[in-house]
N, C-alpha and C. Protein backbone atom coordinates (compact mmCIF):
# COMPACT_ATOMS: atom_id res chain seq x y z
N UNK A 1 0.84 -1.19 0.00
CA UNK A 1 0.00 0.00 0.00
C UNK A 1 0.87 1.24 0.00
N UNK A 2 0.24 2.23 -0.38
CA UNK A 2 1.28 3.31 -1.09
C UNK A 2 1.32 4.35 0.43
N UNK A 3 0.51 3.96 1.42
CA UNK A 3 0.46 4.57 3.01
C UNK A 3 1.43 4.45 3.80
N UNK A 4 2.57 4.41 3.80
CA UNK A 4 3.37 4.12 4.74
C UNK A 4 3.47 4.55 6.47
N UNK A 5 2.67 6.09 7.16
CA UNK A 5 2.89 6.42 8.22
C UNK A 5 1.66 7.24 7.88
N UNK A 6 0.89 7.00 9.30
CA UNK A 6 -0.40 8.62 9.59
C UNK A 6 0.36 8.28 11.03
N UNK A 7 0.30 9.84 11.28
CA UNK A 7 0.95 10.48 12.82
C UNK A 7 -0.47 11.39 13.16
N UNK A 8 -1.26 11.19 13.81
CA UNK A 8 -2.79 11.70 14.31
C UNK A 8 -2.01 12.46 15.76
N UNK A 9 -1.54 13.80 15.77
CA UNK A 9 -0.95 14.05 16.64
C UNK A 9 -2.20 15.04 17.57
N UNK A 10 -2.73 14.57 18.91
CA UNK A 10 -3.86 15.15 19.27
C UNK A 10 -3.18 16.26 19.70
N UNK A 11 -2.23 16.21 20.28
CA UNK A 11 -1.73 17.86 21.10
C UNK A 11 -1.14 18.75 20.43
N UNK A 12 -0.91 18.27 19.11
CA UNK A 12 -0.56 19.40 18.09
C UNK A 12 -1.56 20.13 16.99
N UNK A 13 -2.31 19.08 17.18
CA UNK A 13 -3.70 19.39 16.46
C UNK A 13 -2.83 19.37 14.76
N UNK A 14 -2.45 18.30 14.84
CA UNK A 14 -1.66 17.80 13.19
C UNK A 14 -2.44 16.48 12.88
N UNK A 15 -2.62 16.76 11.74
CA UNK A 15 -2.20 15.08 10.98
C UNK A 15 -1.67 15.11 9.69
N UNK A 16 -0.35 13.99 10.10
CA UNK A 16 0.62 13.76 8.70
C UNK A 16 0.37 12.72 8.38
N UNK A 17 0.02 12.48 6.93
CA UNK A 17 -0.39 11.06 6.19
C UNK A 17 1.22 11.25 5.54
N UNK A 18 2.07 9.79 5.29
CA UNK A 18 3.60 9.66 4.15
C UNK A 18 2.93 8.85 3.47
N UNK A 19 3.18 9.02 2.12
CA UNK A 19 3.59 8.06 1.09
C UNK A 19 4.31 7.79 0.13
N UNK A 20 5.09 6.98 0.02
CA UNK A 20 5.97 6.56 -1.04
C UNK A 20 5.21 6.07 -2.61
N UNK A 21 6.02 6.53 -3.32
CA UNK A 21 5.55 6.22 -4.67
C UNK A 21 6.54 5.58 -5.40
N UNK A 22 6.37 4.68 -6.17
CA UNK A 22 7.61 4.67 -7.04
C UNK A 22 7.47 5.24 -8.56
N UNK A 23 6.87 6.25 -8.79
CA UNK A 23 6.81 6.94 -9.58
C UNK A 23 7.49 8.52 -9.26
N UNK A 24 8.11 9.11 -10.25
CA UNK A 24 8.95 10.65 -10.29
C UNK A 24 8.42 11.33 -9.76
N UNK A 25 8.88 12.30 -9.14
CA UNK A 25 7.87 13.92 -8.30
C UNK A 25 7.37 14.23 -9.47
N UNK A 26 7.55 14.77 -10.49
CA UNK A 26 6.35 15.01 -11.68
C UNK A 26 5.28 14.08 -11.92
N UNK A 27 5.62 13.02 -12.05
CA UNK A 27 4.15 12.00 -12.04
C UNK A 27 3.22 12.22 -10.97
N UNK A 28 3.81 12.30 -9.67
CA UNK A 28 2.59 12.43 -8.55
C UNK A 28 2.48 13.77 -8.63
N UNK A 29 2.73 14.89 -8.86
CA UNK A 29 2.54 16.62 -8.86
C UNK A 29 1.75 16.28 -10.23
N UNK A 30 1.46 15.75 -10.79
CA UNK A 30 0.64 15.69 -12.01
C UNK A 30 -1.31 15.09 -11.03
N UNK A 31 -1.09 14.09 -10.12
CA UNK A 31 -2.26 13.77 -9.74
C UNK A 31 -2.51 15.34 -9.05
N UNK A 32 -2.08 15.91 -8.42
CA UNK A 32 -2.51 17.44 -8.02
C UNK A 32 -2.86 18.13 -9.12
N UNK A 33 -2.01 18.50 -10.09
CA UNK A 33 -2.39 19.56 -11.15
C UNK A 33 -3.41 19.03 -12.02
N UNK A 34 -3.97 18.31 -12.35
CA UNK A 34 -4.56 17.63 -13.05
C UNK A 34 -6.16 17.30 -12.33
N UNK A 35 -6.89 17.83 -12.65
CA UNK A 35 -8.20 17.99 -12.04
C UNK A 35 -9.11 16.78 -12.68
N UNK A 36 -8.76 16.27 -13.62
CA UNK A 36 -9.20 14.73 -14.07
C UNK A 36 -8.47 13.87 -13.58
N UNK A 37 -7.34 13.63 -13.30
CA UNK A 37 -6.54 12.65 -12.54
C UNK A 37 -6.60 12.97 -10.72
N UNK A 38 -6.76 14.02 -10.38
CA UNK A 38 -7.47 14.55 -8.81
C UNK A 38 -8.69 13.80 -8.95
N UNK A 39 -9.45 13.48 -9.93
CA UNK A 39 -10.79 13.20 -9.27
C UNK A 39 -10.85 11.51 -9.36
N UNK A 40 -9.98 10.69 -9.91
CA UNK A 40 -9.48 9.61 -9.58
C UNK A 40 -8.91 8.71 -8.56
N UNK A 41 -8.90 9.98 -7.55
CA UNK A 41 -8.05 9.22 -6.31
C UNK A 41 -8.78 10.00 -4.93
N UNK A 42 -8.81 11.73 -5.05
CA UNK A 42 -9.31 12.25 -4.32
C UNK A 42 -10.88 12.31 -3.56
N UNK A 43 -10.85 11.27 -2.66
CA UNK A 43 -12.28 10.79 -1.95
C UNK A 43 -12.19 9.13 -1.51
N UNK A 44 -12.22 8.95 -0.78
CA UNK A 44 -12.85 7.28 -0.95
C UNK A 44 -13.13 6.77 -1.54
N UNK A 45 -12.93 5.42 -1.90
CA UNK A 45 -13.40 5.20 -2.86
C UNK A 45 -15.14 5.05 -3.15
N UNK A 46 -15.79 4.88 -2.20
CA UNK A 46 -17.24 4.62 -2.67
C UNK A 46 -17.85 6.18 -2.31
N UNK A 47 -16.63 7.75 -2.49
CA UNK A 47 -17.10 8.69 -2.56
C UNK A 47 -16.37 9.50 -3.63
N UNK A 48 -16.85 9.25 -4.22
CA UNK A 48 -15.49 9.63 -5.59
C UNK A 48 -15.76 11.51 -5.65
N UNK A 49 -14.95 11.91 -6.13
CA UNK A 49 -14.94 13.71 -6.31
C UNK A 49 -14.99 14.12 -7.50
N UNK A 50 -16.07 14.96 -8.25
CA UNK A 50 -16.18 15.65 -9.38
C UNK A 50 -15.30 17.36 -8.86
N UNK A 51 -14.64 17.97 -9.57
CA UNK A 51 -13.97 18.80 -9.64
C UNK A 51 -14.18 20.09 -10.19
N UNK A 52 -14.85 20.77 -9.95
CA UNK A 52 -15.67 21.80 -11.24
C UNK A 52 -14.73 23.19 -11.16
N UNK A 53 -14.12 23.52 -10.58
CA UNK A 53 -12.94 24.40 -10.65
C UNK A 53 -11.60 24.12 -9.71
N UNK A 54 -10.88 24.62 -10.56
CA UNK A 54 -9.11 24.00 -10.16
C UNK A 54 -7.93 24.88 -10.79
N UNK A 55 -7.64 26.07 -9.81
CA UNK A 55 -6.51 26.73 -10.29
C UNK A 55 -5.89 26.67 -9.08
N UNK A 56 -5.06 26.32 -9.27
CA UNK A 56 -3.12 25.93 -8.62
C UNK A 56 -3.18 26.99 -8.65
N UNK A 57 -3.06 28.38 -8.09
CA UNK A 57 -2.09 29.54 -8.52
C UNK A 57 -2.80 30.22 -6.93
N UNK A 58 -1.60 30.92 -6.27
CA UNK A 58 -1.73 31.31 -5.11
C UNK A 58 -3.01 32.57 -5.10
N UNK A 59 -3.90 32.42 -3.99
CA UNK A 59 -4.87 33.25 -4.30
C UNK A 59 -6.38 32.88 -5.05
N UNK A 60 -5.80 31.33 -6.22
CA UNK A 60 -6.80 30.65 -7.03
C UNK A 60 -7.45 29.40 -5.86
N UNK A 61 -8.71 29.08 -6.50
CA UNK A 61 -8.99 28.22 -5.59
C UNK A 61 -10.12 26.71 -6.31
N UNK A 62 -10.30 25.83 -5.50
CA UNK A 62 -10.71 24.46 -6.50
C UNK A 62 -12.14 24.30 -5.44
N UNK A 63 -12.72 24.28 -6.39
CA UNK A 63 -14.24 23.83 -6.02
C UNK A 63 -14.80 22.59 -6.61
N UNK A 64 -15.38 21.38 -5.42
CA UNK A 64 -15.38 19.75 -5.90
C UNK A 64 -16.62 19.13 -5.02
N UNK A 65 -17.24 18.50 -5.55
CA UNK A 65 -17.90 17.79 -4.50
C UNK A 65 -17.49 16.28 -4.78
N UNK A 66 -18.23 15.33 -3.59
CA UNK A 66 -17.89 14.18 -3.90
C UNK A 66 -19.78 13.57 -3.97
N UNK A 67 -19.50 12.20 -4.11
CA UNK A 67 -20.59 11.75 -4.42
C UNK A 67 -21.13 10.48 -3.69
N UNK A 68 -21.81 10.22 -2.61
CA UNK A 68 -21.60 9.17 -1.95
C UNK A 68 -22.57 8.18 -2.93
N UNK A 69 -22.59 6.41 -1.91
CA UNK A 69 -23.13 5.34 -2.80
C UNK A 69 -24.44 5.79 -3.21
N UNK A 70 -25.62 6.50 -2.16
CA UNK A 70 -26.49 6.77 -2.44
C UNK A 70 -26.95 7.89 -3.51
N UNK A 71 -26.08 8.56 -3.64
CA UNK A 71 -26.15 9.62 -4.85
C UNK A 71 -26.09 10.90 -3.78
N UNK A 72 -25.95 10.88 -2.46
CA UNK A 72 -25.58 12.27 -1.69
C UNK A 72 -24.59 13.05 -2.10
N UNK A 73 -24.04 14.20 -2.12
CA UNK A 73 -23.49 15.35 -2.18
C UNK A 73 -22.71 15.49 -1.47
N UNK A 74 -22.11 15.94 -0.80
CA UNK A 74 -20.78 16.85 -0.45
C UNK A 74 -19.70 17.53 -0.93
N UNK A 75 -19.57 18.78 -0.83
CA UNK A 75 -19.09 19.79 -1.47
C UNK A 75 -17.74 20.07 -0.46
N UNK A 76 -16.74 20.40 -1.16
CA UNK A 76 -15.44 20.93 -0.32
C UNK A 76 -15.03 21.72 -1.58
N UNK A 77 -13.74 22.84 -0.95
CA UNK A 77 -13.40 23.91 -1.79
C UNK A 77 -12.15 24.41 -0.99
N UNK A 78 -10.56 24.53 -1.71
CA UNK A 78 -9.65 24.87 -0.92
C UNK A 78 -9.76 26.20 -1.94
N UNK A 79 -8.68 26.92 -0.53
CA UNK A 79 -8.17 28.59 -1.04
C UNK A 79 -6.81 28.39 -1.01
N UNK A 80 -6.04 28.41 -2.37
CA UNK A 80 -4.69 28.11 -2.74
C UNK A 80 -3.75 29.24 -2.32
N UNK A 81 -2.80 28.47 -1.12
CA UNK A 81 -2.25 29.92 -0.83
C UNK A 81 -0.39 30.00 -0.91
N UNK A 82 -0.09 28.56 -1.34
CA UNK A 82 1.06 28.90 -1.95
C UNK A 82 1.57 27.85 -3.02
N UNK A 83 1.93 27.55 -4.00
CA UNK A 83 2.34 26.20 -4.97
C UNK A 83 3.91 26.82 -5.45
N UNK A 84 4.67 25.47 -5.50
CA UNK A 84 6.05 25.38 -5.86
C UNK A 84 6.10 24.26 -6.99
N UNK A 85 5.40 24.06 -7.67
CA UNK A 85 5.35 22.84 -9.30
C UNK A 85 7.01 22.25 -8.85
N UNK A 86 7.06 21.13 -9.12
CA UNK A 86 6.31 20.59 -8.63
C UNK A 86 6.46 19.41 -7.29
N UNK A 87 6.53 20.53 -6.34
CA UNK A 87 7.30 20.04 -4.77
C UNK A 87 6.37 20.03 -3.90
N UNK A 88 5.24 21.54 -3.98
CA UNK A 88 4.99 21.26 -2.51
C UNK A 88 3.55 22.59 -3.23
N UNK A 89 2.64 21.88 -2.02
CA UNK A 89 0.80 22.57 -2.69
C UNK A 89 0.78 23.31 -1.17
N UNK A 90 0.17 24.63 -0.81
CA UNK A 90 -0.20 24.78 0.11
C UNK A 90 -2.20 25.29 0.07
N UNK A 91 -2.55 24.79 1.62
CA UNK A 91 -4.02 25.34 1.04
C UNK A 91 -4.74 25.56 2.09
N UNK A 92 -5.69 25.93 2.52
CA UNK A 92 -6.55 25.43 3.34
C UNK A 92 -8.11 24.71 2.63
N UNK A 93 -8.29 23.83 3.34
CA UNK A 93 -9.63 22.85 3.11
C UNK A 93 -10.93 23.13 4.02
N UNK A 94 -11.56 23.43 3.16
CA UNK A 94 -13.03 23.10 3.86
C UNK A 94 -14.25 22.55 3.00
N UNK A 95 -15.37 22.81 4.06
CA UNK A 95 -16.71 22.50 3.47
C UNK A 95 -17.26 23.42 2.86
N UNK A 96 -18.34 22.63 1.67
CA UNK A 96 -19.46 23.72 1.23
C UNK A 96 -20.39 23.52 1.30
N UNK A 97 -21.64 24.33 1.47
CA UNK A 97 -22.55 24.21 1.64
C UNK A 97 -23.65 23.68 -0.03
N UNK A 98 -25.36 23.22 0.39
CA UNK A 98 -25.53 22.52 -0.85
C UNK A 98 -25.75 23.68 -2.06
N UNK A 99 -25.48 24.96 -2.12
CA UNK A 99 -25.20 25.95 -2.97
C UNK A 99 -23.86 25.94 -3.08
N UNK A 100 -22.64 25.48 -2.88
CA UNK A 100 -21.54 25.37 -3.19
C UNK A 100 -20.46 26.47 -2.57
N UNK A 101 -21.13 27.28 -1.62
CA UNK A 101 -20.24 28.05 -0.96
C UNK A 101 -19.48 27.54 0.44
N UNK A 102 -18.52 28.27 0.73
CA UNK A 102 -17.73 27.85 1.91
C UNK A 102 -18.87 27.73 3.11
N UNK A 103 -19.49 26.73 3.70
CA UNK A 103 -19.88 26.54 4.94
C UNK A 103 -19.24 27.10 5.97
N UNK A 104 -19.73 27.99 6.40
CA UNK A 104 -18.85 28.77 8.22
C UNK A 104 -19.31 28.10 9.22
N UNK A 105 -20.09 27.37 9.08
CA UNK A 105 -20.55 26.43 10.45
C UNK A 105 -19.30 24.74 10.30
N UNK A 106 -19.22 24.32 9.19
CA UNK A 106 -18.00 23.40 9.28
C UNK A 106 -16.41 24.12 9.58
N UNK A 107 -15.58 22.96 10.07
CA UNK A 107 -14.17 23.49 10.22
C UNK A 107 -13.60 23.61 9.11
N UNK A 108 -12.10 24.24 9.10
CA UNK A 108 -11.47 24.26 8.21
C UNK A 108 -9.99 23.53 8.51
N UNK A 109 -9.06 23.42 7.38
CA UNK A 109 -8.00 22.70 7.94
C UNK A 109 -6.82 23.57 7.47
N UNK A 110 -5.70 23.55 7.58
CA UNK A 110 -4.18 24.07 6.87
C UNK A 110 -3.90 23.21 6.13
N UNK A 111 -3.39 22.88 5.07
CA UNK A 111 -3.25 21.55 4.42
C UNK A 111 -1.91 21.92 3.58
N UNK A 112 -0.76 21.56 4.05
CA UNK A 112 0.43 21.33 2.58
C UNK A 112 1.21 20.12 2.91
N UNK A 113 1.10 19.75 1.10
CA UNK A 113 1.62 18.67 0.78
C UNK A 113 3.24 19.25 -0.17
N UNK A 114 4.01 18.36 0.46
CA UNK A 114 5.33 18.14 -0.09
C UNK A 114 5.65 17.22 -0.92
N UNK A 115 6.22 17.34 -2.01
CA UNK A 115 7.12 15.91 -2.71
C UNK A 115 8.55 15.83 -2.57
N UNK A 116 9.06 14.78 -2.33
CA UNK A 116 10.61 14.78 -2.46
C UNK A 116 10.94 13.58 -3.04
N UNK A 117 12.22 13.60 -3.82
CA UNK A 117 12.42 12.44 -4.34
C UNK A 117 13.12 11.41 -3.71
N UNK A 118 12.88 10.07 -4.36
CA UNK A 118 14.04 9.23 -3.21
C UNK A 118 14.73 8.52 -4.47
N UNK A 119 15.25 7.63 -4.03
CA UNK A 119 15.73 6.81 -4.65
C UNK A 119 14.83 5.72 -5.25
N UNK A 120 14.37 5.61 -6.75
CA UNK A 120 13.74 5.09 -6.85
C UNK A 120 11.97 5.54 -6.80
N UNK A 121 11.92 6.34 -6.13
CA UNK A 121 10.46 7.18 -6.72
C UNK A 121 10.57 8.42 -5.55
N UNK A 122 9.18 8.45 -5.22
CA UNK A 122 9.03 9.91 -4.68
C UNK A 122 8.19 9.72 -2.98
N UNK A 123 8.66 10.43 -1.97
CA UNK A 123 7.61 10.19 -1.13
C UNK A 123 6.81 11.82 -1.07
N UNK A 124 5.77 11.50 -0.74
CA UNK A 124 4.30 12.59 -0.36
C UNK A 124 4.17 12.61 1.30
N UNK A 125 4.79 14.07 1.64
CA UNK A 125 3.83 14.39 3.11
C UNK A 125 2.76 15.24 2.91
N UNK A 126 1.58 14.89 3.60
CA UNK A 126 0.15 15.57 3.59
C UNK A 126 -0.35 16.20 4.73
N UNK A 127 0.16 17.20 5.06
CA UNK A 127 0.08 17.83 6.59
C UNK A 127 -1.06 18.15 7.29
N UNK A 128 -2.34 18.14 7.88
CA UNK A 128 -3.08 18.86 7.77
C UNK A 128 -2.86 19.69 9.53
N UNK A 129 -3.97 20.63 9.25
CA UNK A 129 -3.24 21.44 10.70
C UNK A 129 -4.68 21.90 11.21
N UNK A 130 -5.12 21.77 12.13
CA UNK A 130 -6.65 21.94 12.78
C UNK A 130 -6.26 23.62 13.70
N UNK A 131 -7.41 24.30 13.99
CA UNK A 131 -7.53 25.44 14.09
C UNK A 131 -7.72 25.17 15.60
N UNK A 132 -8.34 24.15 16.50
CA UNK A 132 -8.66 23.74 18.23
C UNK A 132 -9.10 22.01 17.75
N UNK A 133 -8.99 21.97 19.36
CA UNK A 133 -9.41 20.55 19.64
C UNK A 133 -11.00 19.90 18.77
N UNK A 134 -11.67 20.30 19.04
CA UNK A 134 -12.97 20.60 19.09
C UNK A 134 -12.92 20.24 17.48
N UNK A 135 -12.64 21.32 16.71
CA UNK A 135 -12.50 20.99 14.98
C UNK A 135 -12.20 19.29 14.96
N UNK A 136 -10.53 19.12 14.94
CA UNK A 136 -9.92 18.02 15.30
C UNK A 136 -10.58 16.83 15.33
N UNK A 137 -11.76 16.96 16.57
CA UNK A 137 -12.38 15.81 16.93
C UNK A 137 -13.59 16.00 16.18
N UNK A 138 -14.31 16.96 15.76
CA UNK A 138 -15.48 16.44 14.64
C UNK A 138 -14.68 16.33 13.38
N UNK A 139 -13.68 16.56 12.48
CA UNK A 139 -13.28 15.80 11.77
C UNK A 139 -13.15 14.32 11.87
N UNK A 140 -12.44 13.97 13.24
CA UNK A 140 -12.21 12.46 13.56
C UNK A 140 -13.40 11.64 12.83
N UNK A 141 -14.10 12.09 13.59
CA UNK A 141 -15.48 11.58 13.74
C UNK A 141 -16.24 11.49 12.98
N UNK A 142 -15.86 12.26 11.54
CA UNK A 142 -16.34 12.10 10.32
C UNK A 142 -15.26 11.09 9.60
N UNK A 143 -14.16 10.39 9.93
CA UNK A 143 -13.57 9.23 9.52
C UNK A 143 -12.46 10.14 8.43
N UNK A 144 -12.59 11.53 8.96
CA UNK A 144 -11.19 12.43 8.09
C UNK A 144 -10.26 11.25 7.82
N UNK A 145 -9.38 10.69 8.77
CA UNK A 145 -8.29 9.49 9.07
C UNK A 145 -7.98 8.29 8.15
N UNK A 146 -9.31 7.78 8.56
CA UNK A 146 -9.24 6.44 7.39
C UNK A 146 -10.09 7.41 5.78
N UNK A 147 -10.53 8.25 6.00
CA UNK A 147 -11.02 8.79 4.63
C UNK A 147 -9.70 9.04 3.42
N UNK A 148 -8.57 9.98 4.24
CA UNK A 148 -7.51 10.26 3.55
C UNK A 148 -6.85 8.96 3.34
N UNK A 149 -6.56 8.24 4.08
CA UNK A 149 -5.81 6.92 4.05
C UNK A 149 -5.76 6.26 2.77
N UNK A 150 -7.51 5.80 2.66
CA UNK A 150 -8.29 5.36 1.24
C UNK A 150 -7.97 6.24 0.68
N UNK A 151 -8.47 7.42 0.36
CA UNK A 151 -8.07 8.05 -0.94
C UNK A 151 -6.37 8.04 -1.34
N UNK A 152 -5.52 8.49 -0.39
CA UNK A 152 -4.37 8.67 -0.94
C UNK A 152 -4.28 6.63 -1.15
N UNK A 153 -4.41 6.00 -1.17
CA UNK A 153 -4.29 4.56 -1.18
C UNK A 153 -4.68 4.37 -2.79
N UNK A 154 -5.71 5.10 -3.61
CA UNK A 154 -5.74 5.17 -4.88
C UNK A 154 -4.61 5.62 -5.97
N UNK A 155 -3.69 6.34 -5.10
CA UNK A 155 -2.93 6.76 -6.22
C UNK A 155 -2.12 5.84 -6.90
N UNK A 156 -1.48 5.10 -6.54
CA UNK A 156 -0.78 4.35 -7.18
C UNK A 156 -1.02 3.35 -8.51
N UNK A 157 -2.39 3.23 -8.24
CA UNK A 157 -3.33 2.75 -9.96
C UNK A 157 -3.42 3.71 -10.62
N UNK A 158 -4.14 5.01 -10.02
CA UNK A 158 -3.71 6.55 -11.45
C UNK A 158 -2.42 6.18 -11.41
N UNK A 159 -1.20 6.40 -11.12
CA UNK A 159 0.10 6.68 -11.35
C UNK A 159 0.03 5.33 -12.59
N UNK A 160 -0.16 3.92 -12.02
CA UNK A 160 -0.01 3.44 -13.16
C UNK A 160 -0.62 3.31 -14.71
N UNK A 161 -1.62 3.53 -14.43
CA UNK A 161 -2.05 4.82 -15.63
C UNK A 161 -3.44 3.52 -16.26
């Protein structure tokens, strides 16, 4: 599995998902830039993500919902606040509401992901950073944890194309 380490750090109010790839930092910075290959991996799998806007560019921002088994909705939308092509995404994540705007009653998260290369392919840190406890634990509780796990667990079939 392409998961190697989640660190669920409660007193830092972090969570770091690693994964190793054996594919190039451009191949996996391609599942980011790529808003058809993002919607291949990004969600669970029995919640897959349609993508309806996606600009990488600091200041730009990606608007997506996902789609559960029953045909339910959920909407999320980051505000892109720094990109380095193709090393490292910064963002914050949240919810939207069923008009597609940022929900202020859900939390939000800090979210940057790094690539570095290794020997032999690339590993991915996925940082996320909670605002209080309280956020933290209703994410938990929505299965944030094993949600990212599964999704980042897809990439390695996009990568193989």
């Amino acid at each position: 599995m392409t998961v190697t380490q989640v660190d669920d750090d409660v007193d830092n109010l972090t969570l770091t998902l690693v994964a190793d790839f054996t594919a190039p930092v451009e191949g996996v910075w391609q599942l980011w830039a790529d808003p058809r290959l993002l919607e291949r991996w990004w969600g669970p799998p029995s919640y897959p993500a349609t993508f309806e806007e996606h600009d990488l560019t600091p200041g730009g921002g990606v608007k997506y919902h996902m789609t559960g088994p029953e045909g339910e909705k959920y909407g999320g939308w980051w505000r892109i606040s720094s990109v380095t092509p193709p090393t490292a995404l910064e963002f914050t994540d949240g919810f939207s509401d069923q008009e597609g705007r940022p929900d202020p009653e859900m939390p939000t998260t800090s979210v940057r992901m790094t690539l570095t290369a290794l020997e032999g392919g690339t590993r991915m840190e996925l940082r996320s950073v909670f605002d209080t406890r309280e956020q933290r634990e209703q994410l938990a509780g929505m299965g944030m944890v094993a949600g990212l796990s599964l999704s980042v667990g897809q990439m390695d079939a996009v990568l193989a194309g």
